[in-house]
PDB file of N, CA and C in Angstrom:
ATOM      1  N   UNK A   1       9.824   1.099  -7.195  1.00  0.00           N
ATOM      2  CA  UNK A   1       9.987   1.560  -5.820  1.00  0.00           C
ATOM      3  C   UNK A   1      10.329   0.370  -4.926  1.00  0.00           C
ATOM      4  N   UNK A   2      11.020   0.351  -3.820  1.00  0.00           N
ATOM      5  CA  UNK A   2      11.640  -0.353  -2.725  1.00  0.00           C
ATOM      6  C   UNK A   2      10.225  -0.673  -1.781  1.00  0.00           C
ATOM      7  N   UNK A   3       9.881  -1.047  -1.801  1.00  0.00           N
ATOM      8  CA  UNK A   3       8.653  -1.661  -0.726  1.00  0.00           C
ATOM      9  C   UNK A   3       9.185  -2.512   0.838  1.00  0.00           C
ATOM     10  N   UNK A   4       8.759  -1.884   1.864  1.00  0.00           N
ATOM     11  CA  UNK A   4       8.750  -2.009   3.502  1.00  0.00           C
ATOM     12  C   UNK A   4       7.859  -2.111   4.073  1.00  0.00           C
ATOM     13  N   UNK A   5       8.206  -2.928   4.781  1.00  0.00           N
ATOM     14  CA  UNK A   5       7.389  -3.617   6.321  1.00  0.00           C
ATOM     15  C   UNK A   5       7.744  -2.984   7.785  1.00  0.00           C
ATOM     16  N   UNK A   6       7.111  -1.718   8.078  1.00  0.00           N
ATOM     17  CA  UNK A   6       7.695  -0.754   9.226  1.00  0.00           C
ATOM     18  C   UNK A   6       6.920  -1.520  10.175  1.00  0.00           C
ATOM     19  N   UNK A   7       7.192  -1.924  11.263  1.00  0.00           N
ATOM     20  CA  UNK A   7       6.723  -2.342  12.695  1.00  0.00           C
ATOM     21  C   UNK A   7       7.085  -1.275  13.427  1.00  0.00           C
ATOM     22  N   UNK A   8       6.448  -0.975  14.352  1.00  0.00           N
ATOM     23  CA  UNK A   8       6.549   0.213  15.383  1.00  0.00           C
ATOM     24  C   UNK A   8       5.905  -0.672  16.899  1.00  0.00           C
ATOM     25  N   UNK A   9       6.833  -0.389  17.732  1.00  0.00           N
ATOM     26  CA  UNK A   9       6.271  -1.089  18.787  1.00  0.00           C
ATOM     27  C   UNK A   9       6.323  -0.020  19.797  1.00  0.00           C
ATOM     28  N   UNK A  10       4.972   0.239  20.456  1.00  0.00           N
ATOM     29  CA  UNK A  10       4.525   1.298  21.266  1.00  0.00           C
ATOM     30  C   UNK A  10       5.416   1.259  22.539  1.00  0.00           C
ATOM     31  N   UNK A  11       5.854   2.611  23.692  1.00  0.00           N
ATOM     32  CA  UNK A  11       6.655   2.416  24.321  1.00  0.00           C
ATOM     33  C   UNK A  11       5.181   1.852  25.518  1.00  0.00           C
ATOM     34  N   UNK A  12       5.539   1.242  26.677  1.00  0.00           N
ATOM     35  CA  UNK A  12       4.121   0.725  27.622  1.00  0.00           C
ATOM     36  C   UNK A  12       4.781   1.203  29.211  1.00  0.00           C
ATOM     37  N   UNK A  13       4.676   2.161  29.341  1.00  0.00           N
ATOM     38  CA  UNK A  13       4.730   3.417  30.334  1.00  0.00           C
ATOM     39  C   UNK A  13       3.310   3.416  30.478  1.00  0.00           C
ATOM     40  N   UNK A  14       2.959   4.027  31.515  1.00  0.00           N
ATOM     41  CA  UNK A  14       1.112   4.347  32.105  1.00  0.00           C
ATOM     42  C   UNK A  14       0.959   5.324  31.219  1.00  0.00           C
ATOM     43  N   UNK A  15       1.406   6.260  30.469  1.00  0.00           N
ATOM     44  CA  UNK A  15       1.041   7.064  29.764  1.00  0.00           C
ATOM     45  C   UNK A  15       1.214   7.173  28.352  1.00  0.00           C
ATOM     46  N   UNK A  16       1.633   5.304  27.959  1.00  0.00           N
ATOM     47  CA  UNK A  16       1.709   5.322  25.898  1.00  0.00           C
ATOM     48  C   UNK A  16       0.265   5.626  25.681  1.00  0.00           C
ATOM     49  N   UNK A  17      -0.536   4.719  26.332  1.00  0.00           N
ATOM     50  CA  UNK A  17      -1.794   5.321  25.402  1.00  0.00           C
ATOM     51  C   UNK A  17      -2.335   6.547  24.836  1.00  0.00           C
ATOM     52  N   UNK A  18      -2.415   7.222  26.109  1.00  0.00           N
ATOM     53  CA  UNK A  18      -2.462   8.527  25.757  1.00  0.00           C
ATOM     54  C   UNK A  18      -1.913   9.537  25.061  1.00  0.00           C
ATOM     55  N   UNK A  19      -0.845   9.148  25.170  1.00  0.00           N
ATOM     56  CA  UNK A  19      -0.081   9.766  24.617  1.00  0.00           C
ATOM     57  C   UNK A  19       0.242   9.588  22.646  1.00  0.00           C
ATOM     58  N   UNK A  20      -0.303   8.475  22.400  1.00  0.00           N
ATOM     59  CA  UNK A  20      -0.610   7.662  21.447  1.00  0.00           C
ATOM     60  C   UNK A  20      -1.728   8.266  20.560  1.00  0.00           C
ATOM     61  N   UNK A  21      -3.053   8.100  21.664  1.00  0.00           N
ATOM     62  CA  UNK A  21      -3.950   8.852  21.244  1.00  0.00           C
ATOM     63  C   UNK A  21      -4.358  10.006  21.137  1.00  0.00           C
ATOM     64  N   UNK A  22      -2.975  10.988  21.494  1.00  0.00           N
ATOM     65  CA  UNK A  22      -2.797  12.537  21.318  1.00  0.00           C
ATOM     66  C   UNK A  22      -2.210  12.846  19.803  1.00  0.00           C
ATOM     67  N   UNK A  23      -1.410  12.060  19.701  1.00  0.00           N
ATOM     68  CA  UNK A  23      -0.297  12.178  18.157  1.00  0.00           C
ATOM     69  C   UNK A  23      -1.198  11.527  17.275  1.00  0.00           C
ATOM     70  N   UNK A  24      -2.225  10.867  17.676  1.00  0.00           N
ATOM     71  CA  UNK A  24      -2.615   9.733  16.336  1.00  0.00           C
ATOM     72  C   UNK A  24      -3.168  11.031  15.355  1.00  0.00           C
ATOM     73  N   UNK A  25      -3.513  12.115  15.614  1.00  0.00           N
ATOM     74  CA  UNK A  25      -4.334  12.876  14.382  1.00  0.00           C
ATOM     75  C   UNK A  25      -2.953  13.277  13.425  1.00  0.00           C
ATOM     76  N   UNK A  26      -2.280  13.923  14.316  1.00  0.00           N
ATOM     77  CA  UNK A  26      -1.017  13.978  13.048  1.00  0.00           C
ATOM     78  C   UNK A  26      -0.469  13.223  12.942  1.00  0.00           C
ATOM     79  N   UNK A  27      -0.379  11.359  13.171  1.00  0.00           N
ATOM     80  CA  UNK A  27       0.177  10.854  12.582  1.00  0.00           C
ATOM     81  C   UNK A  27      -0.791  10.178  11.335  1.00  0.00           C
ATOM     82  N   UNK A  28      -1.745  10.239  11.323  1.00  0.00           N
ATOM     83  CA  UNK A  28      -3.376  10.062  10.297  1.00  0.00           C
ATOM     84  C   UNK A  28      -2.923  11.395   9.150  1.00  0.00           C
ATOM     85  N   UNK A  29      -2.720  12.468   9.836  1.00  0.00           N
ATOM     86  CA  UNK A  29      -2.294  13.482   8.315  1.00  0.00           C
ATOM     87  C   UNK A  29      -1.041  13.416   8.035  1.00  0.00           C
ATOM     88  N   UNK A  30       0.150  12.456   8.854  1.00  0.00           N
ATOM     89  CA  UNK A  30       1.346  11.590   7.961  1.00  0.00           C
ATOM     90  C   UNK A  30       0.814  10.863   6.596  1.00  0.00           C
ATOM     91  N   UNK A  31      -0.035   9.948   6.991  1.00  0.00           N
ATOM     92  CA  UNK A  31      -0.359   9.263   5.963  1.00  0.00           C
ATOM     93  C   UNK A  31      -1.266   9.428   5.557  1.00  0.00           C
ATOM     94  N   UNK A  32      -2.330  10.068   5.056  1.00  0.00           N
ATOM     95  CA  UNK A  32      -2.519  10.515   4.288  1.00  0.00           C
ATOM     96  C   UNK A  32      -1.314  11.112   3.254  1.00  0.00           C
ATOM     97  N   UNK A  33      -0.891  11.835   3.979  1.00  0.00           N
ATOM     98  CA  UNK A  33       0.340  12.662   2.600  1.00  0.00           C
ATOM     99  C   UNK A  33       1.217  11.567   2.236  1.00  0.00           C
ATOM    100  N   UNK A  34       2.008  10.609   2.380  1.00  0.00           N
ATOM    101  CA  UNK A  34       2.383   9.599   2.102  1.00  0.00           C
ATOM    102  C   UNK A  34       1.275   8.883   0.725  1.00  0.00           C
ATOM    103  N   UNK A  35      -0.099   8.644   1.410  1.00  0.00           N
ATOM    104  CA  UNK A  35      -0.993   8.570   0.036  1.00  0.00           C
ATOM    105  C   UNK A  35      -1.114   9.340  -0.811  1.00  0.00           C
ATOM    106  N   UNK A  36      -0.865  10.312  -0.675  1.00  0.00           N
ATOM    107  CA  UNK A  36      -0.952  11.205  -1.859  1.00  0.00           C
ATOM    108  C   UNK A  36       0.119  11.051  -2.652  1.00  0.00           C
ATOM    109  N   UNK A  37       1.382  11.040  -1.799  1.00  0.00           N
ATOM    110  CA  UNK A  37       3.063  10.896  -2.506  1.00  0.00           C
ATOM    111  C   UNK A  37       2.849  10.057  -3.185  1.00  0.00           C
ATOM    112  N   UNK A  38       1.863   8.440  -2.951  1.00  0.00           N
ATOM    113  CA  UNK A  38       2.173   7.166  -3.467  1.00  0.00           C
ATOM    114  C   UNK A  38       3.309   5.879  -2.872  1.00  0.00           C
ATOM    115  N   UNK A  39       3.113   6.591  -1.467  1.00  0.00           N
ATOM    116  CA  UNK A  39       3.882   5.593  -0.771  1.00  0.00           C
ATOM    117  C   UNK A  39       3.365   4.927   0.043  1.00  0.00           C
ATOM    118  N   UNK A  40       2.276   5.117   0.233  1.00  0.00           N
ATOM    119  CA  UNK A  40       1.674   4.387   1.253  1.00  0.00           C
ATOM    120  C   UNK A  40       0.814   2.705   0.683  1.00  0.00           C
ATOM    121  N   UNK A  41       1.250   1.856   1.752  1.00  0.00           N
ATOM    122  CA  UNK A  41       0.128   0.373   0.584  1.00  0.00           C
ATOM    123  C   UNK A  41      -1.264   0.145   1.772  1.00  0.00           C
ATOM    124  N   UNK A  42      -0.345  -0.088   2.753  1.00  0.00           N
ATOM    125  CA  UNK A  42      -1.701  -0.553   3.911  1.00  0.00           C
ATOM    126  C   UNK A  42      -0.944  -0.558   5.200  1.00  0.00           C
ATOM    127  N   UNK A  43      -1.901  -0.052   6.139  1.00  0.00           N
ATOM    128  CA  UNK A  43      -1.646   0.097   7.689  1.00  0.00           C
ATOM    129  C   UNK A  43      -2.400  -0.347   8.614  1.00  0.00           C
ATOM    130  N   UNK A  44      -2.243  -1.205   9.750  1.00  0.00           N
ATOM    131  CA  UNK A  44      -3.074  -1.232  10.819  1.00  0.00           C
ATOM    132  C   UNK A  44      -2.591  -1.240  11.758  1.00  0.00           C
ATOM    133  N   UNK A  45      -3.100  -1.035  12.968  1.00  0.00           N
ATOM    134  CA  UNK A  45      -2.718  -1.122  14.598  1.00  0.00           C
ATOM    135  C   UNK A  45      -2.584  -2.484  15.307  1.00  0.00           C
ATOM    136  N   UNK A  46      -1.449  -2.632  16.353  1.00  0.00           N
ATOM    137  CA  UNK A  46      -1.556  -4.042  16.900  1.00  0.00           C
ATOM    138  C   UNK A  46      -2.413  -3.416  18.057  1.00  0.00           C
ATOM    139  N   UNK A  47      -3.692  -4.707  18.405  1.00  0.00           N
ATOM    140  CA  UNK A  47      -3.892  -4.569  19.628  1.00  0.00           C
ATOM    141  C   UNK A  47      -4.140  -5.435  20.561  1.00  0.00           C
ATOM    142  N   UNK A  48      -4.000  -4.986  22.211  1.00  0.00           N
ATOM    143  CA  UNK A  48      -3.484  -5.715  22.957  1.00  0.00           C
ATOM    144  C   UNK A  48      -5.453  -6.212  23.551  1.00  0.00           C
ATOM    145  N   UNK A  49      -5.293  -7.416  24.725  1.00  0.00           N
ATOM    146  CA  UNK A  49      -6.703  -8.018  24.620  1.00  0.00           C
ATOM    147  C   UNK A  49      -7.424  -6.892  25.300  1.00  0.00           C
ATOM    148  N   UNK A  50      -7.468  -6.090  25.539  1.00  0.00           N
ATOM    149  CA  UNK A  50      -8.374  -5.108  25.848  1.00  0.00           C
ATOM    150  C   UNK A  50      -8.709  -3.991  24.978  1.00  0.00           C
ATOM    151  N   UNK A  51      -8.182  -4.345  24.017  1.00  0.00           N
ATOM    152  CA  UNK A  51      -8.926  -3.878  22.528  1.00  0.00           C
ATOM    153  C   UNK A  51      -7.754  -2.573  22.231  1.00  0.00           C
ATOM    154  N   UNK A  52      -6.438  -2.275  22.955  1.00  0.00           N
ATOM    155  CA  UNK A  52      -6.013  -0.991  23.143  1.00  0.00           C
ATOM    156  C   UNK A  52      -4.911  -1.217  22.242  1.00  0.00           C
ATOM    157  N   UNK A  53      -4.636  -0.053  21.454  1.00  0.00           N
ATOM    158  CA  UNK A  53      -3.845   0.401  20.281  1.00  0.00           C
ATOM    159  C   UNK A  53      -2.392   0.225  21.142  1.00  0.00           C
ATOM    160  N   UNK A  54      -1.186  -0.736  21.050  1.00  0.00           N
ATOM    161  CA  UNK A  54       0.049  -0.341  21.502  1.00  0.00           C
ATOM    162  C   UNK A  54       1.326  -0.733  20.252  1.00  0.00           C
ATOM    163  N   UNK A  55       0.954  -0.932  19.169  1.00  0.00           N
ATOM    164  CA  UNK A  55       1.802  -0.535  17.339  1.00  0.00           C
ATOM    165  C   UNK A  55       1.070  -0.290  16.390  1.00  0.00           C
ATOM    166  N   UNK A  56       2.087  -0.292  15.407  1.00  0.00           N
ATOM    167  CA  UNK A  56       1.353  -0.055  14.374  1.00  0.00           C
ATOM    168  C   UNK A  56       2.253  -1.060  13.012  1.00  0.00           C
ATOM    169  N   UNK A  57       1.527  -1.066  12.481  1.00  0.00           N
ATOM    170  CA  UNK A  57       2.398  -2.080  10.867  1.00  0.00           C
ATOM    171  C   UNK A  57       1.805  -1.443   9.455  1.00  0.00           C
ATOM    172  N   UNK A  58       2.672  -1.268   9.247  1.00  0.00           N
ATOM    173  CA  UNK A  58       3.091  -0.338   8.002  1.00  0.00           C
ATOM    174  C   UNK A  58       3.630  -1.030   6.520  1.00  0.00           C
ATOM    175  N   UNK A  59       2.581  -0.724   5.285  1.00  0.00           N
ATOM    176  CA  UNK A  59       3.230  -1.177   4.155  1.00  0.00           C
ATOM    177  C   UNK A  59       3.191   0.064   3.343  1.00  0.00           C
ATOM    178  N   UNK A  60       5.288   0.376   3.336  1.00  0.00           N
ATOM    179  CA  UNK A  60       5.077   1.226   2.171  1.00  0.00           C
ATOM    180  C   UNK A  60       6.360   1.334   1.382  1.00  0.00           C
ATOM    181  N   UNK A  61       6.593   2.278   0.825  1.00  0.00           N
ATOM    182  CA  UNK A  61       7.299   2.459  -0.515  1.00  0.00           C
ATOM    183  C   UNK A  61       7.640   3.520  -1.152  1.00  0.00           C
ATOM    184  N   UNK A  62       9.243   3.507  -1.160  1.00  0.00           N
ATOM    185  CA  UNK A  62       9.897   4.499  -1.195  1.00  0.00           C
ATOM    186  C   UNK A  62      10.770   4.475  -2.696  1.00  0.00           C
ATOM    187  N   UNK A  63      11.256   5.496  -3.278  1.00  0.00           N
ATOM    188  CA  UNK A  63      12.622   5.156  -4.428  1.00  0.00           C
ATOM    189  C   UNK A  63      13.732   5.049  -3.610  1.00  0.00           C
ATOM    190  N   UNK A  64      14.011   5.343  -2.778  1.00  0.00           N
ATOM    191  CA  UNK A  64      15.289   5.295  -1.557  1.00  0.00           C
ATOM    192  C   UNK A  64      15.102   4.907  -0.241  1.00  0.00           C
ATOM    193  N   UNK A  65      16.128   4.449  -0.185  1.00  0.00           N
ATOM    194  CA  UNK A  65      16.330   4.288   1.352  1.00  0.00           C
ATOM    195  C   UNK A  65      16.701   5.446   2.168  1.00  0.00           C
ATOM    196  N   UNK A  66      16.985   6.266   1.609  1.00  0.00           N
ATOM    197  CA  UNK A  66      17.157   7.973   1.862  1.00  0.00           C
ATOM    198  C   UNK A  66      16.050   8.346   1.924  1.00  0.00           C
ATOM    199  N   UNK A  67      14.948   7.831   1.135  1.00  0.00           N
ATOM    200  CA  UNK A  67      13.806   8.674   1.540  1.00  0.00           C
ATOM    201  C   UNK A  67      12.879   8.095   2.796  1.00  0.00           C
ATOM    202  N   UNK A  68      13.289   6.387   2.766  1.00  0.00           N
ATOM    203  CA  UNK A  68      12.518   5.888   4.261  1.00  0.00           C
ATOM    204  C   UNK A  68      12.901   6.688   5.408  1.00  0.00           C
ATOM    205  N   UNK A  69      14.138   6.701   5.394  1.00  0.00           N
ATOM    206  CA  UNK A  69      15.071   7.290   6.640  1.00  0.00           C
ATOM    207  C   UNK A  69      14.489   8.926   6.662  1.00  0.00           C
ATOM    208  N   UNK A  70      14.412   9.541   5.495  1.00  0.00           N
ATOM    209  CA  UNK A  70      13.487  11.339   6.123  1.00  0.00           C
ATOM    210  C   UNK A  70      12.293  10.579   6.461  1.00  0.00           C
ATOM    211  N   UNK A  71      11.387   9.718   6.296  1.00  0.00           N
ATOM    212  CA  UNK A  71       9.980  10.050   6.806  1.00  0.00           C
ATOM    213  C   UNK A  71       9.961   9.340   7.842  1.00  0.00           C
ATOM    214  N   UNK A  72      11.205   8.155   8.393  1.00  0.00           N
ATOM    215  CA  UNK A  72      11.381   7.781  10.017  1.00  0.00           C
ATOM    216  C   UNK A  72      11.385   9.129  10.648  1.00  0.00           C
ATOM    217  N   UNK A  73      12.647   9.717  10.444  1.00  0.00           N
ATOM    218  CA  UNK A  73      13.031  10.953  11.405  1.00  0.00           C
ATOM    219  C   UNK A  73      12.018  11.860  11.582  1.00  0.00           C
ATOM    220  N   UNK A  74      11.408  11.801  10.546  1.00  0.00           N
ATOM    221  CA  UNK A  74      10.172  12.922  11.067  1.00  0.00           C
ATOM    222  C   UNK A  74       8.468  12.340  11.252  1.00  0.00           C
ATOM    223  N   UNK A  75       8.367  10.973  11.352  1.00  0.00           N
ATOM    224  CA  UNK A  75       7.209  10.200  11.450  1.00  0.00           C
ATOM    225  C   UNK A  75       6.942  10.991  12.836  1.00  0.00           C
ATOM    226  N   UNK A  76       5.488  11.691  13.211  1.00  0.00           N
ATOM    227  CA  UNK A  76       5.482  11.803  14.553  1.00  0.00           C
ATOM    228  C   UNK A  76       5.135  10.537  15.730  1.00  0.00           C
ATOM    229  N   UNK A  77       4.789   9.390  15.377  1.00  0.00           N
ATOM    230  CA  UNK A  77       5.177   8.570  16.158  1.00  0.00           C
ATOM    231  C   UNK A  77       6.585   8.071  17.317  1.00  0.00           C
ATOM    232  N   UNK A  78       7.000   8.844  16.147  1.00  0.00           N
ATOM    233  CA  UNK A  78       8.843   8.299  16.499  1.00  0.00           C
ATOM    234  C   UNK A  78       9.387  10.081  17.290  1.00  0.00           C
ATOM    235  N   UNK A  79       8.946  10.677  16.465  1.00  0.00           N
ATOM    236  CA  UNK A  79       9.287  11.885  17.131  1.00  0.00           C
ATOM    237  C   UNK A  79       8.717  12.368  18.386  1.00  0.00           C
ATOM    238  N   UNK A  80       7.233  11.903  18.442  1.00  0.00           N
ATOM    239  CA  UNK A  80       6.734  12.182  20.027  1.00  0.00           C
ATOM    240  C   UNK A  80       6.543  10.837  20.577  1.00  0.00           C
ATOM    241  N   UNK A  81       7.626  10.238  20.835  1.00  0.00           N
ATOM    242  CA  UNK A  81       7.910   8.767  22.046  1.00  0.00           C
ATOM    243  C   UNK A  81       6.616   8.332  22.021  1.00  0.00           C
ATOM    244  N   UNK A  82       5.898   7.644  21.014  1.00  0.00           N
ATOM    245  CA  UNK A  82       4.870   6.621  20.802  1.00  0.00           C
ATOM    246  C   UNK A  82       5.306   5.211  20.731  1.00  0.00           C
ATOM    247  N   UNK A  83       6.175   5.391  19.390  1.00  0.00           N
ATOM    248  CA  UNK A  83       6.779   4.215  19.439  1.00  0.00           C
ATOM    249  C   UNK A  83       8.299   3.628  19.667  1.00  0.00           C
ATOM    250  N   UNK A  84       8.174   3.078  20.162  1.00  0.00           N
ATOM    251  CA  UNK A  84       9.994   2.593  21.595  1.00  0.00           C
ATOM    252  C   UNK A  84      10.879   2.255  20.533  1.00  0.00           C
ATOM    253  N   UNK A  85      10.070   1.179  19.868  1.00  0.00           N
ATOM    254  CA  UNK A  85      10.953   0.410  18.808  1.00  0.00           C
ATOM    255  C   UNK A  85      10.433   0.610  16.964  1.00  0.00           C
ATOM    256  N   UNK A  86      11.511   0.613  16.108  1.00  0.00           N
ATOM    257  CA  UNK A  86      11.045   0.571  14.664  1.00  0.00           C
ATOM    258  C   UNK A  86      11.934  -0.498  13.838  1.00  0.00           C
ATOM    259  N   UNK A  87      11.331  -1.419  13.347  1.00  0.00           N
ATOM    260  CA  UNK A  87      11.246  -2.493  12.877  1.00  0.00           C
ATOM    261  C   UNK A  87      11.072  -1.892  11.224  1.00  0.00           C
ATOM    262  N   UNK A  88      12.079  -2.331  10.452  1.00  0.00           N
ATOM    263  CA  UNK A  88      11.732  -1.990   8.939  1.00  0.00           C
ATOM    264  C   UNK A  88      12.463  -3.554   7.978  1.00  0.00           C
ATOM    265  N   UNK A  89      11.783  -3.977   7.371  1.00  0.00           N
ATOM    266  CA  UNK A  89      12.354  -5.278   6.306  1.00  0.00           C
ATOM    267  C   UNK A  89      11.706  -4.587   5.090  1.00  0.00           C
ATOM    268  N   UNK A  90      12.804  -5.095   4.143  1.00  0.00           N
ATOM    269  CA  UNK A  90      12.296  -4.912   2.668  1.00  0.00           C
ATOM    270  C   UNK A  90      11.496  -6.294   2.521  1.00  0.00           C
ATOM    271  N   UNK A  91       9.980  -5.689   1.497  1.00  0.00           N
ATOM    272  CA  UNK A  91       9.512  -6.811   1.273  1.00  0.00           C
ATOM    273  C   UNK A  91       8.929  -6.617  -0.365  1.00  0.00           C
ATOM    274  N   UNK A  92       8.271  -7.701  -0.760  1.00  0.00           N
ATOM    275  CA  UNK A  92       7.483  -7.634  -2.262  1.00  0.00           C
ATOM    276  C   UNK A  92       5.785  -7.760  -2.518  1.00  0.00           C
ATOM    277  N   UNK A  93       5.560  -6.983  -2.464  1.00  0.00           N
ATOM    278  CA  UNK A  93       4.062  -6.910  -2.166  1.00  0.00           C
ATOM    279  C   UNK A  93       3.473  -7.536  -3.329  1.00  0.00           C
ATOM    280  N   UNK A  94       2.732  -8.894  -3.174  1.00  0.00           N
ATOM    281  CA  UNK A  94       2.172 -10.079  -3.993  1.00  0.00           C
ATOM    282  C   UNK A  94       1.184  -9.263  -4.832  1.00  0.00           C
ATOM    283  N   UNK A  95       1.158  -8.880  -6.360  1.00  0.00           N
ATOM    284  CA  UNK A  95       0.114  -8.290  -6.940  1.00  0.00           C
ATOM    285  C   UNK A  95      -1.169  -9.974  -7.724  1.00  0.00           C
ATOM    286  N   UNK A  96      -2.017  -9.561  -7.105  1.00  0.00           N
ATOM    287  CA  UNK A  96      -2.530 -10.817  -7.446  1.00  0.00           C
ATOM    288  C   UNK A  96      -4.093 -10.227  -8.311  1.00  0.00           C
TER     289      UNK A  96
END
């Protein structure tokens, strides 16, 4: 499988957070199903000094680049204006 480094950078309008923290449940049962598929490696949130969620960073893994591109288009992050920007590099995840 093709292994990626998705950056998502939150849009910062008075209302990303919220709006952030409205989508986060279905974007939590994104991945989950992604774990189940076997695409998922590891995820966390960037946050800003007041402890507040505004990205997210993403390690995962696809057989295609056809298949990154369906689960961009339908990531609900991206689909409900969470995140402004998406950042994707191929990378090699160090098995140690």
């Amino acid at each position: 499988m093709k292994q990626y480094l998705v950056t998502g950078y939150d849009y910062t309008d008075e209302g990303a957070l919220e709006r952030r923290m409205n989508v986060r449940p279905h974007h939590l049962d994104g991945v989950k199903e992604l774990k189940a598929n076997g695409n998922f490696i590891a995820a966390a949130a960037f946050l800003n000094d007041e402890g507040n969620m505004i990205g997210s960073v993403m390690m995962l893994q696809f057989e295609s680049e056809e298949q990154l591109d369906a689960w961009k288009k339908a990531e609900s992050y991206v689909t409900q204006n969470v995140w402004e920007s998406v950042d994707v590099k191929p990378i090699k995840v160090a098995v140690i």
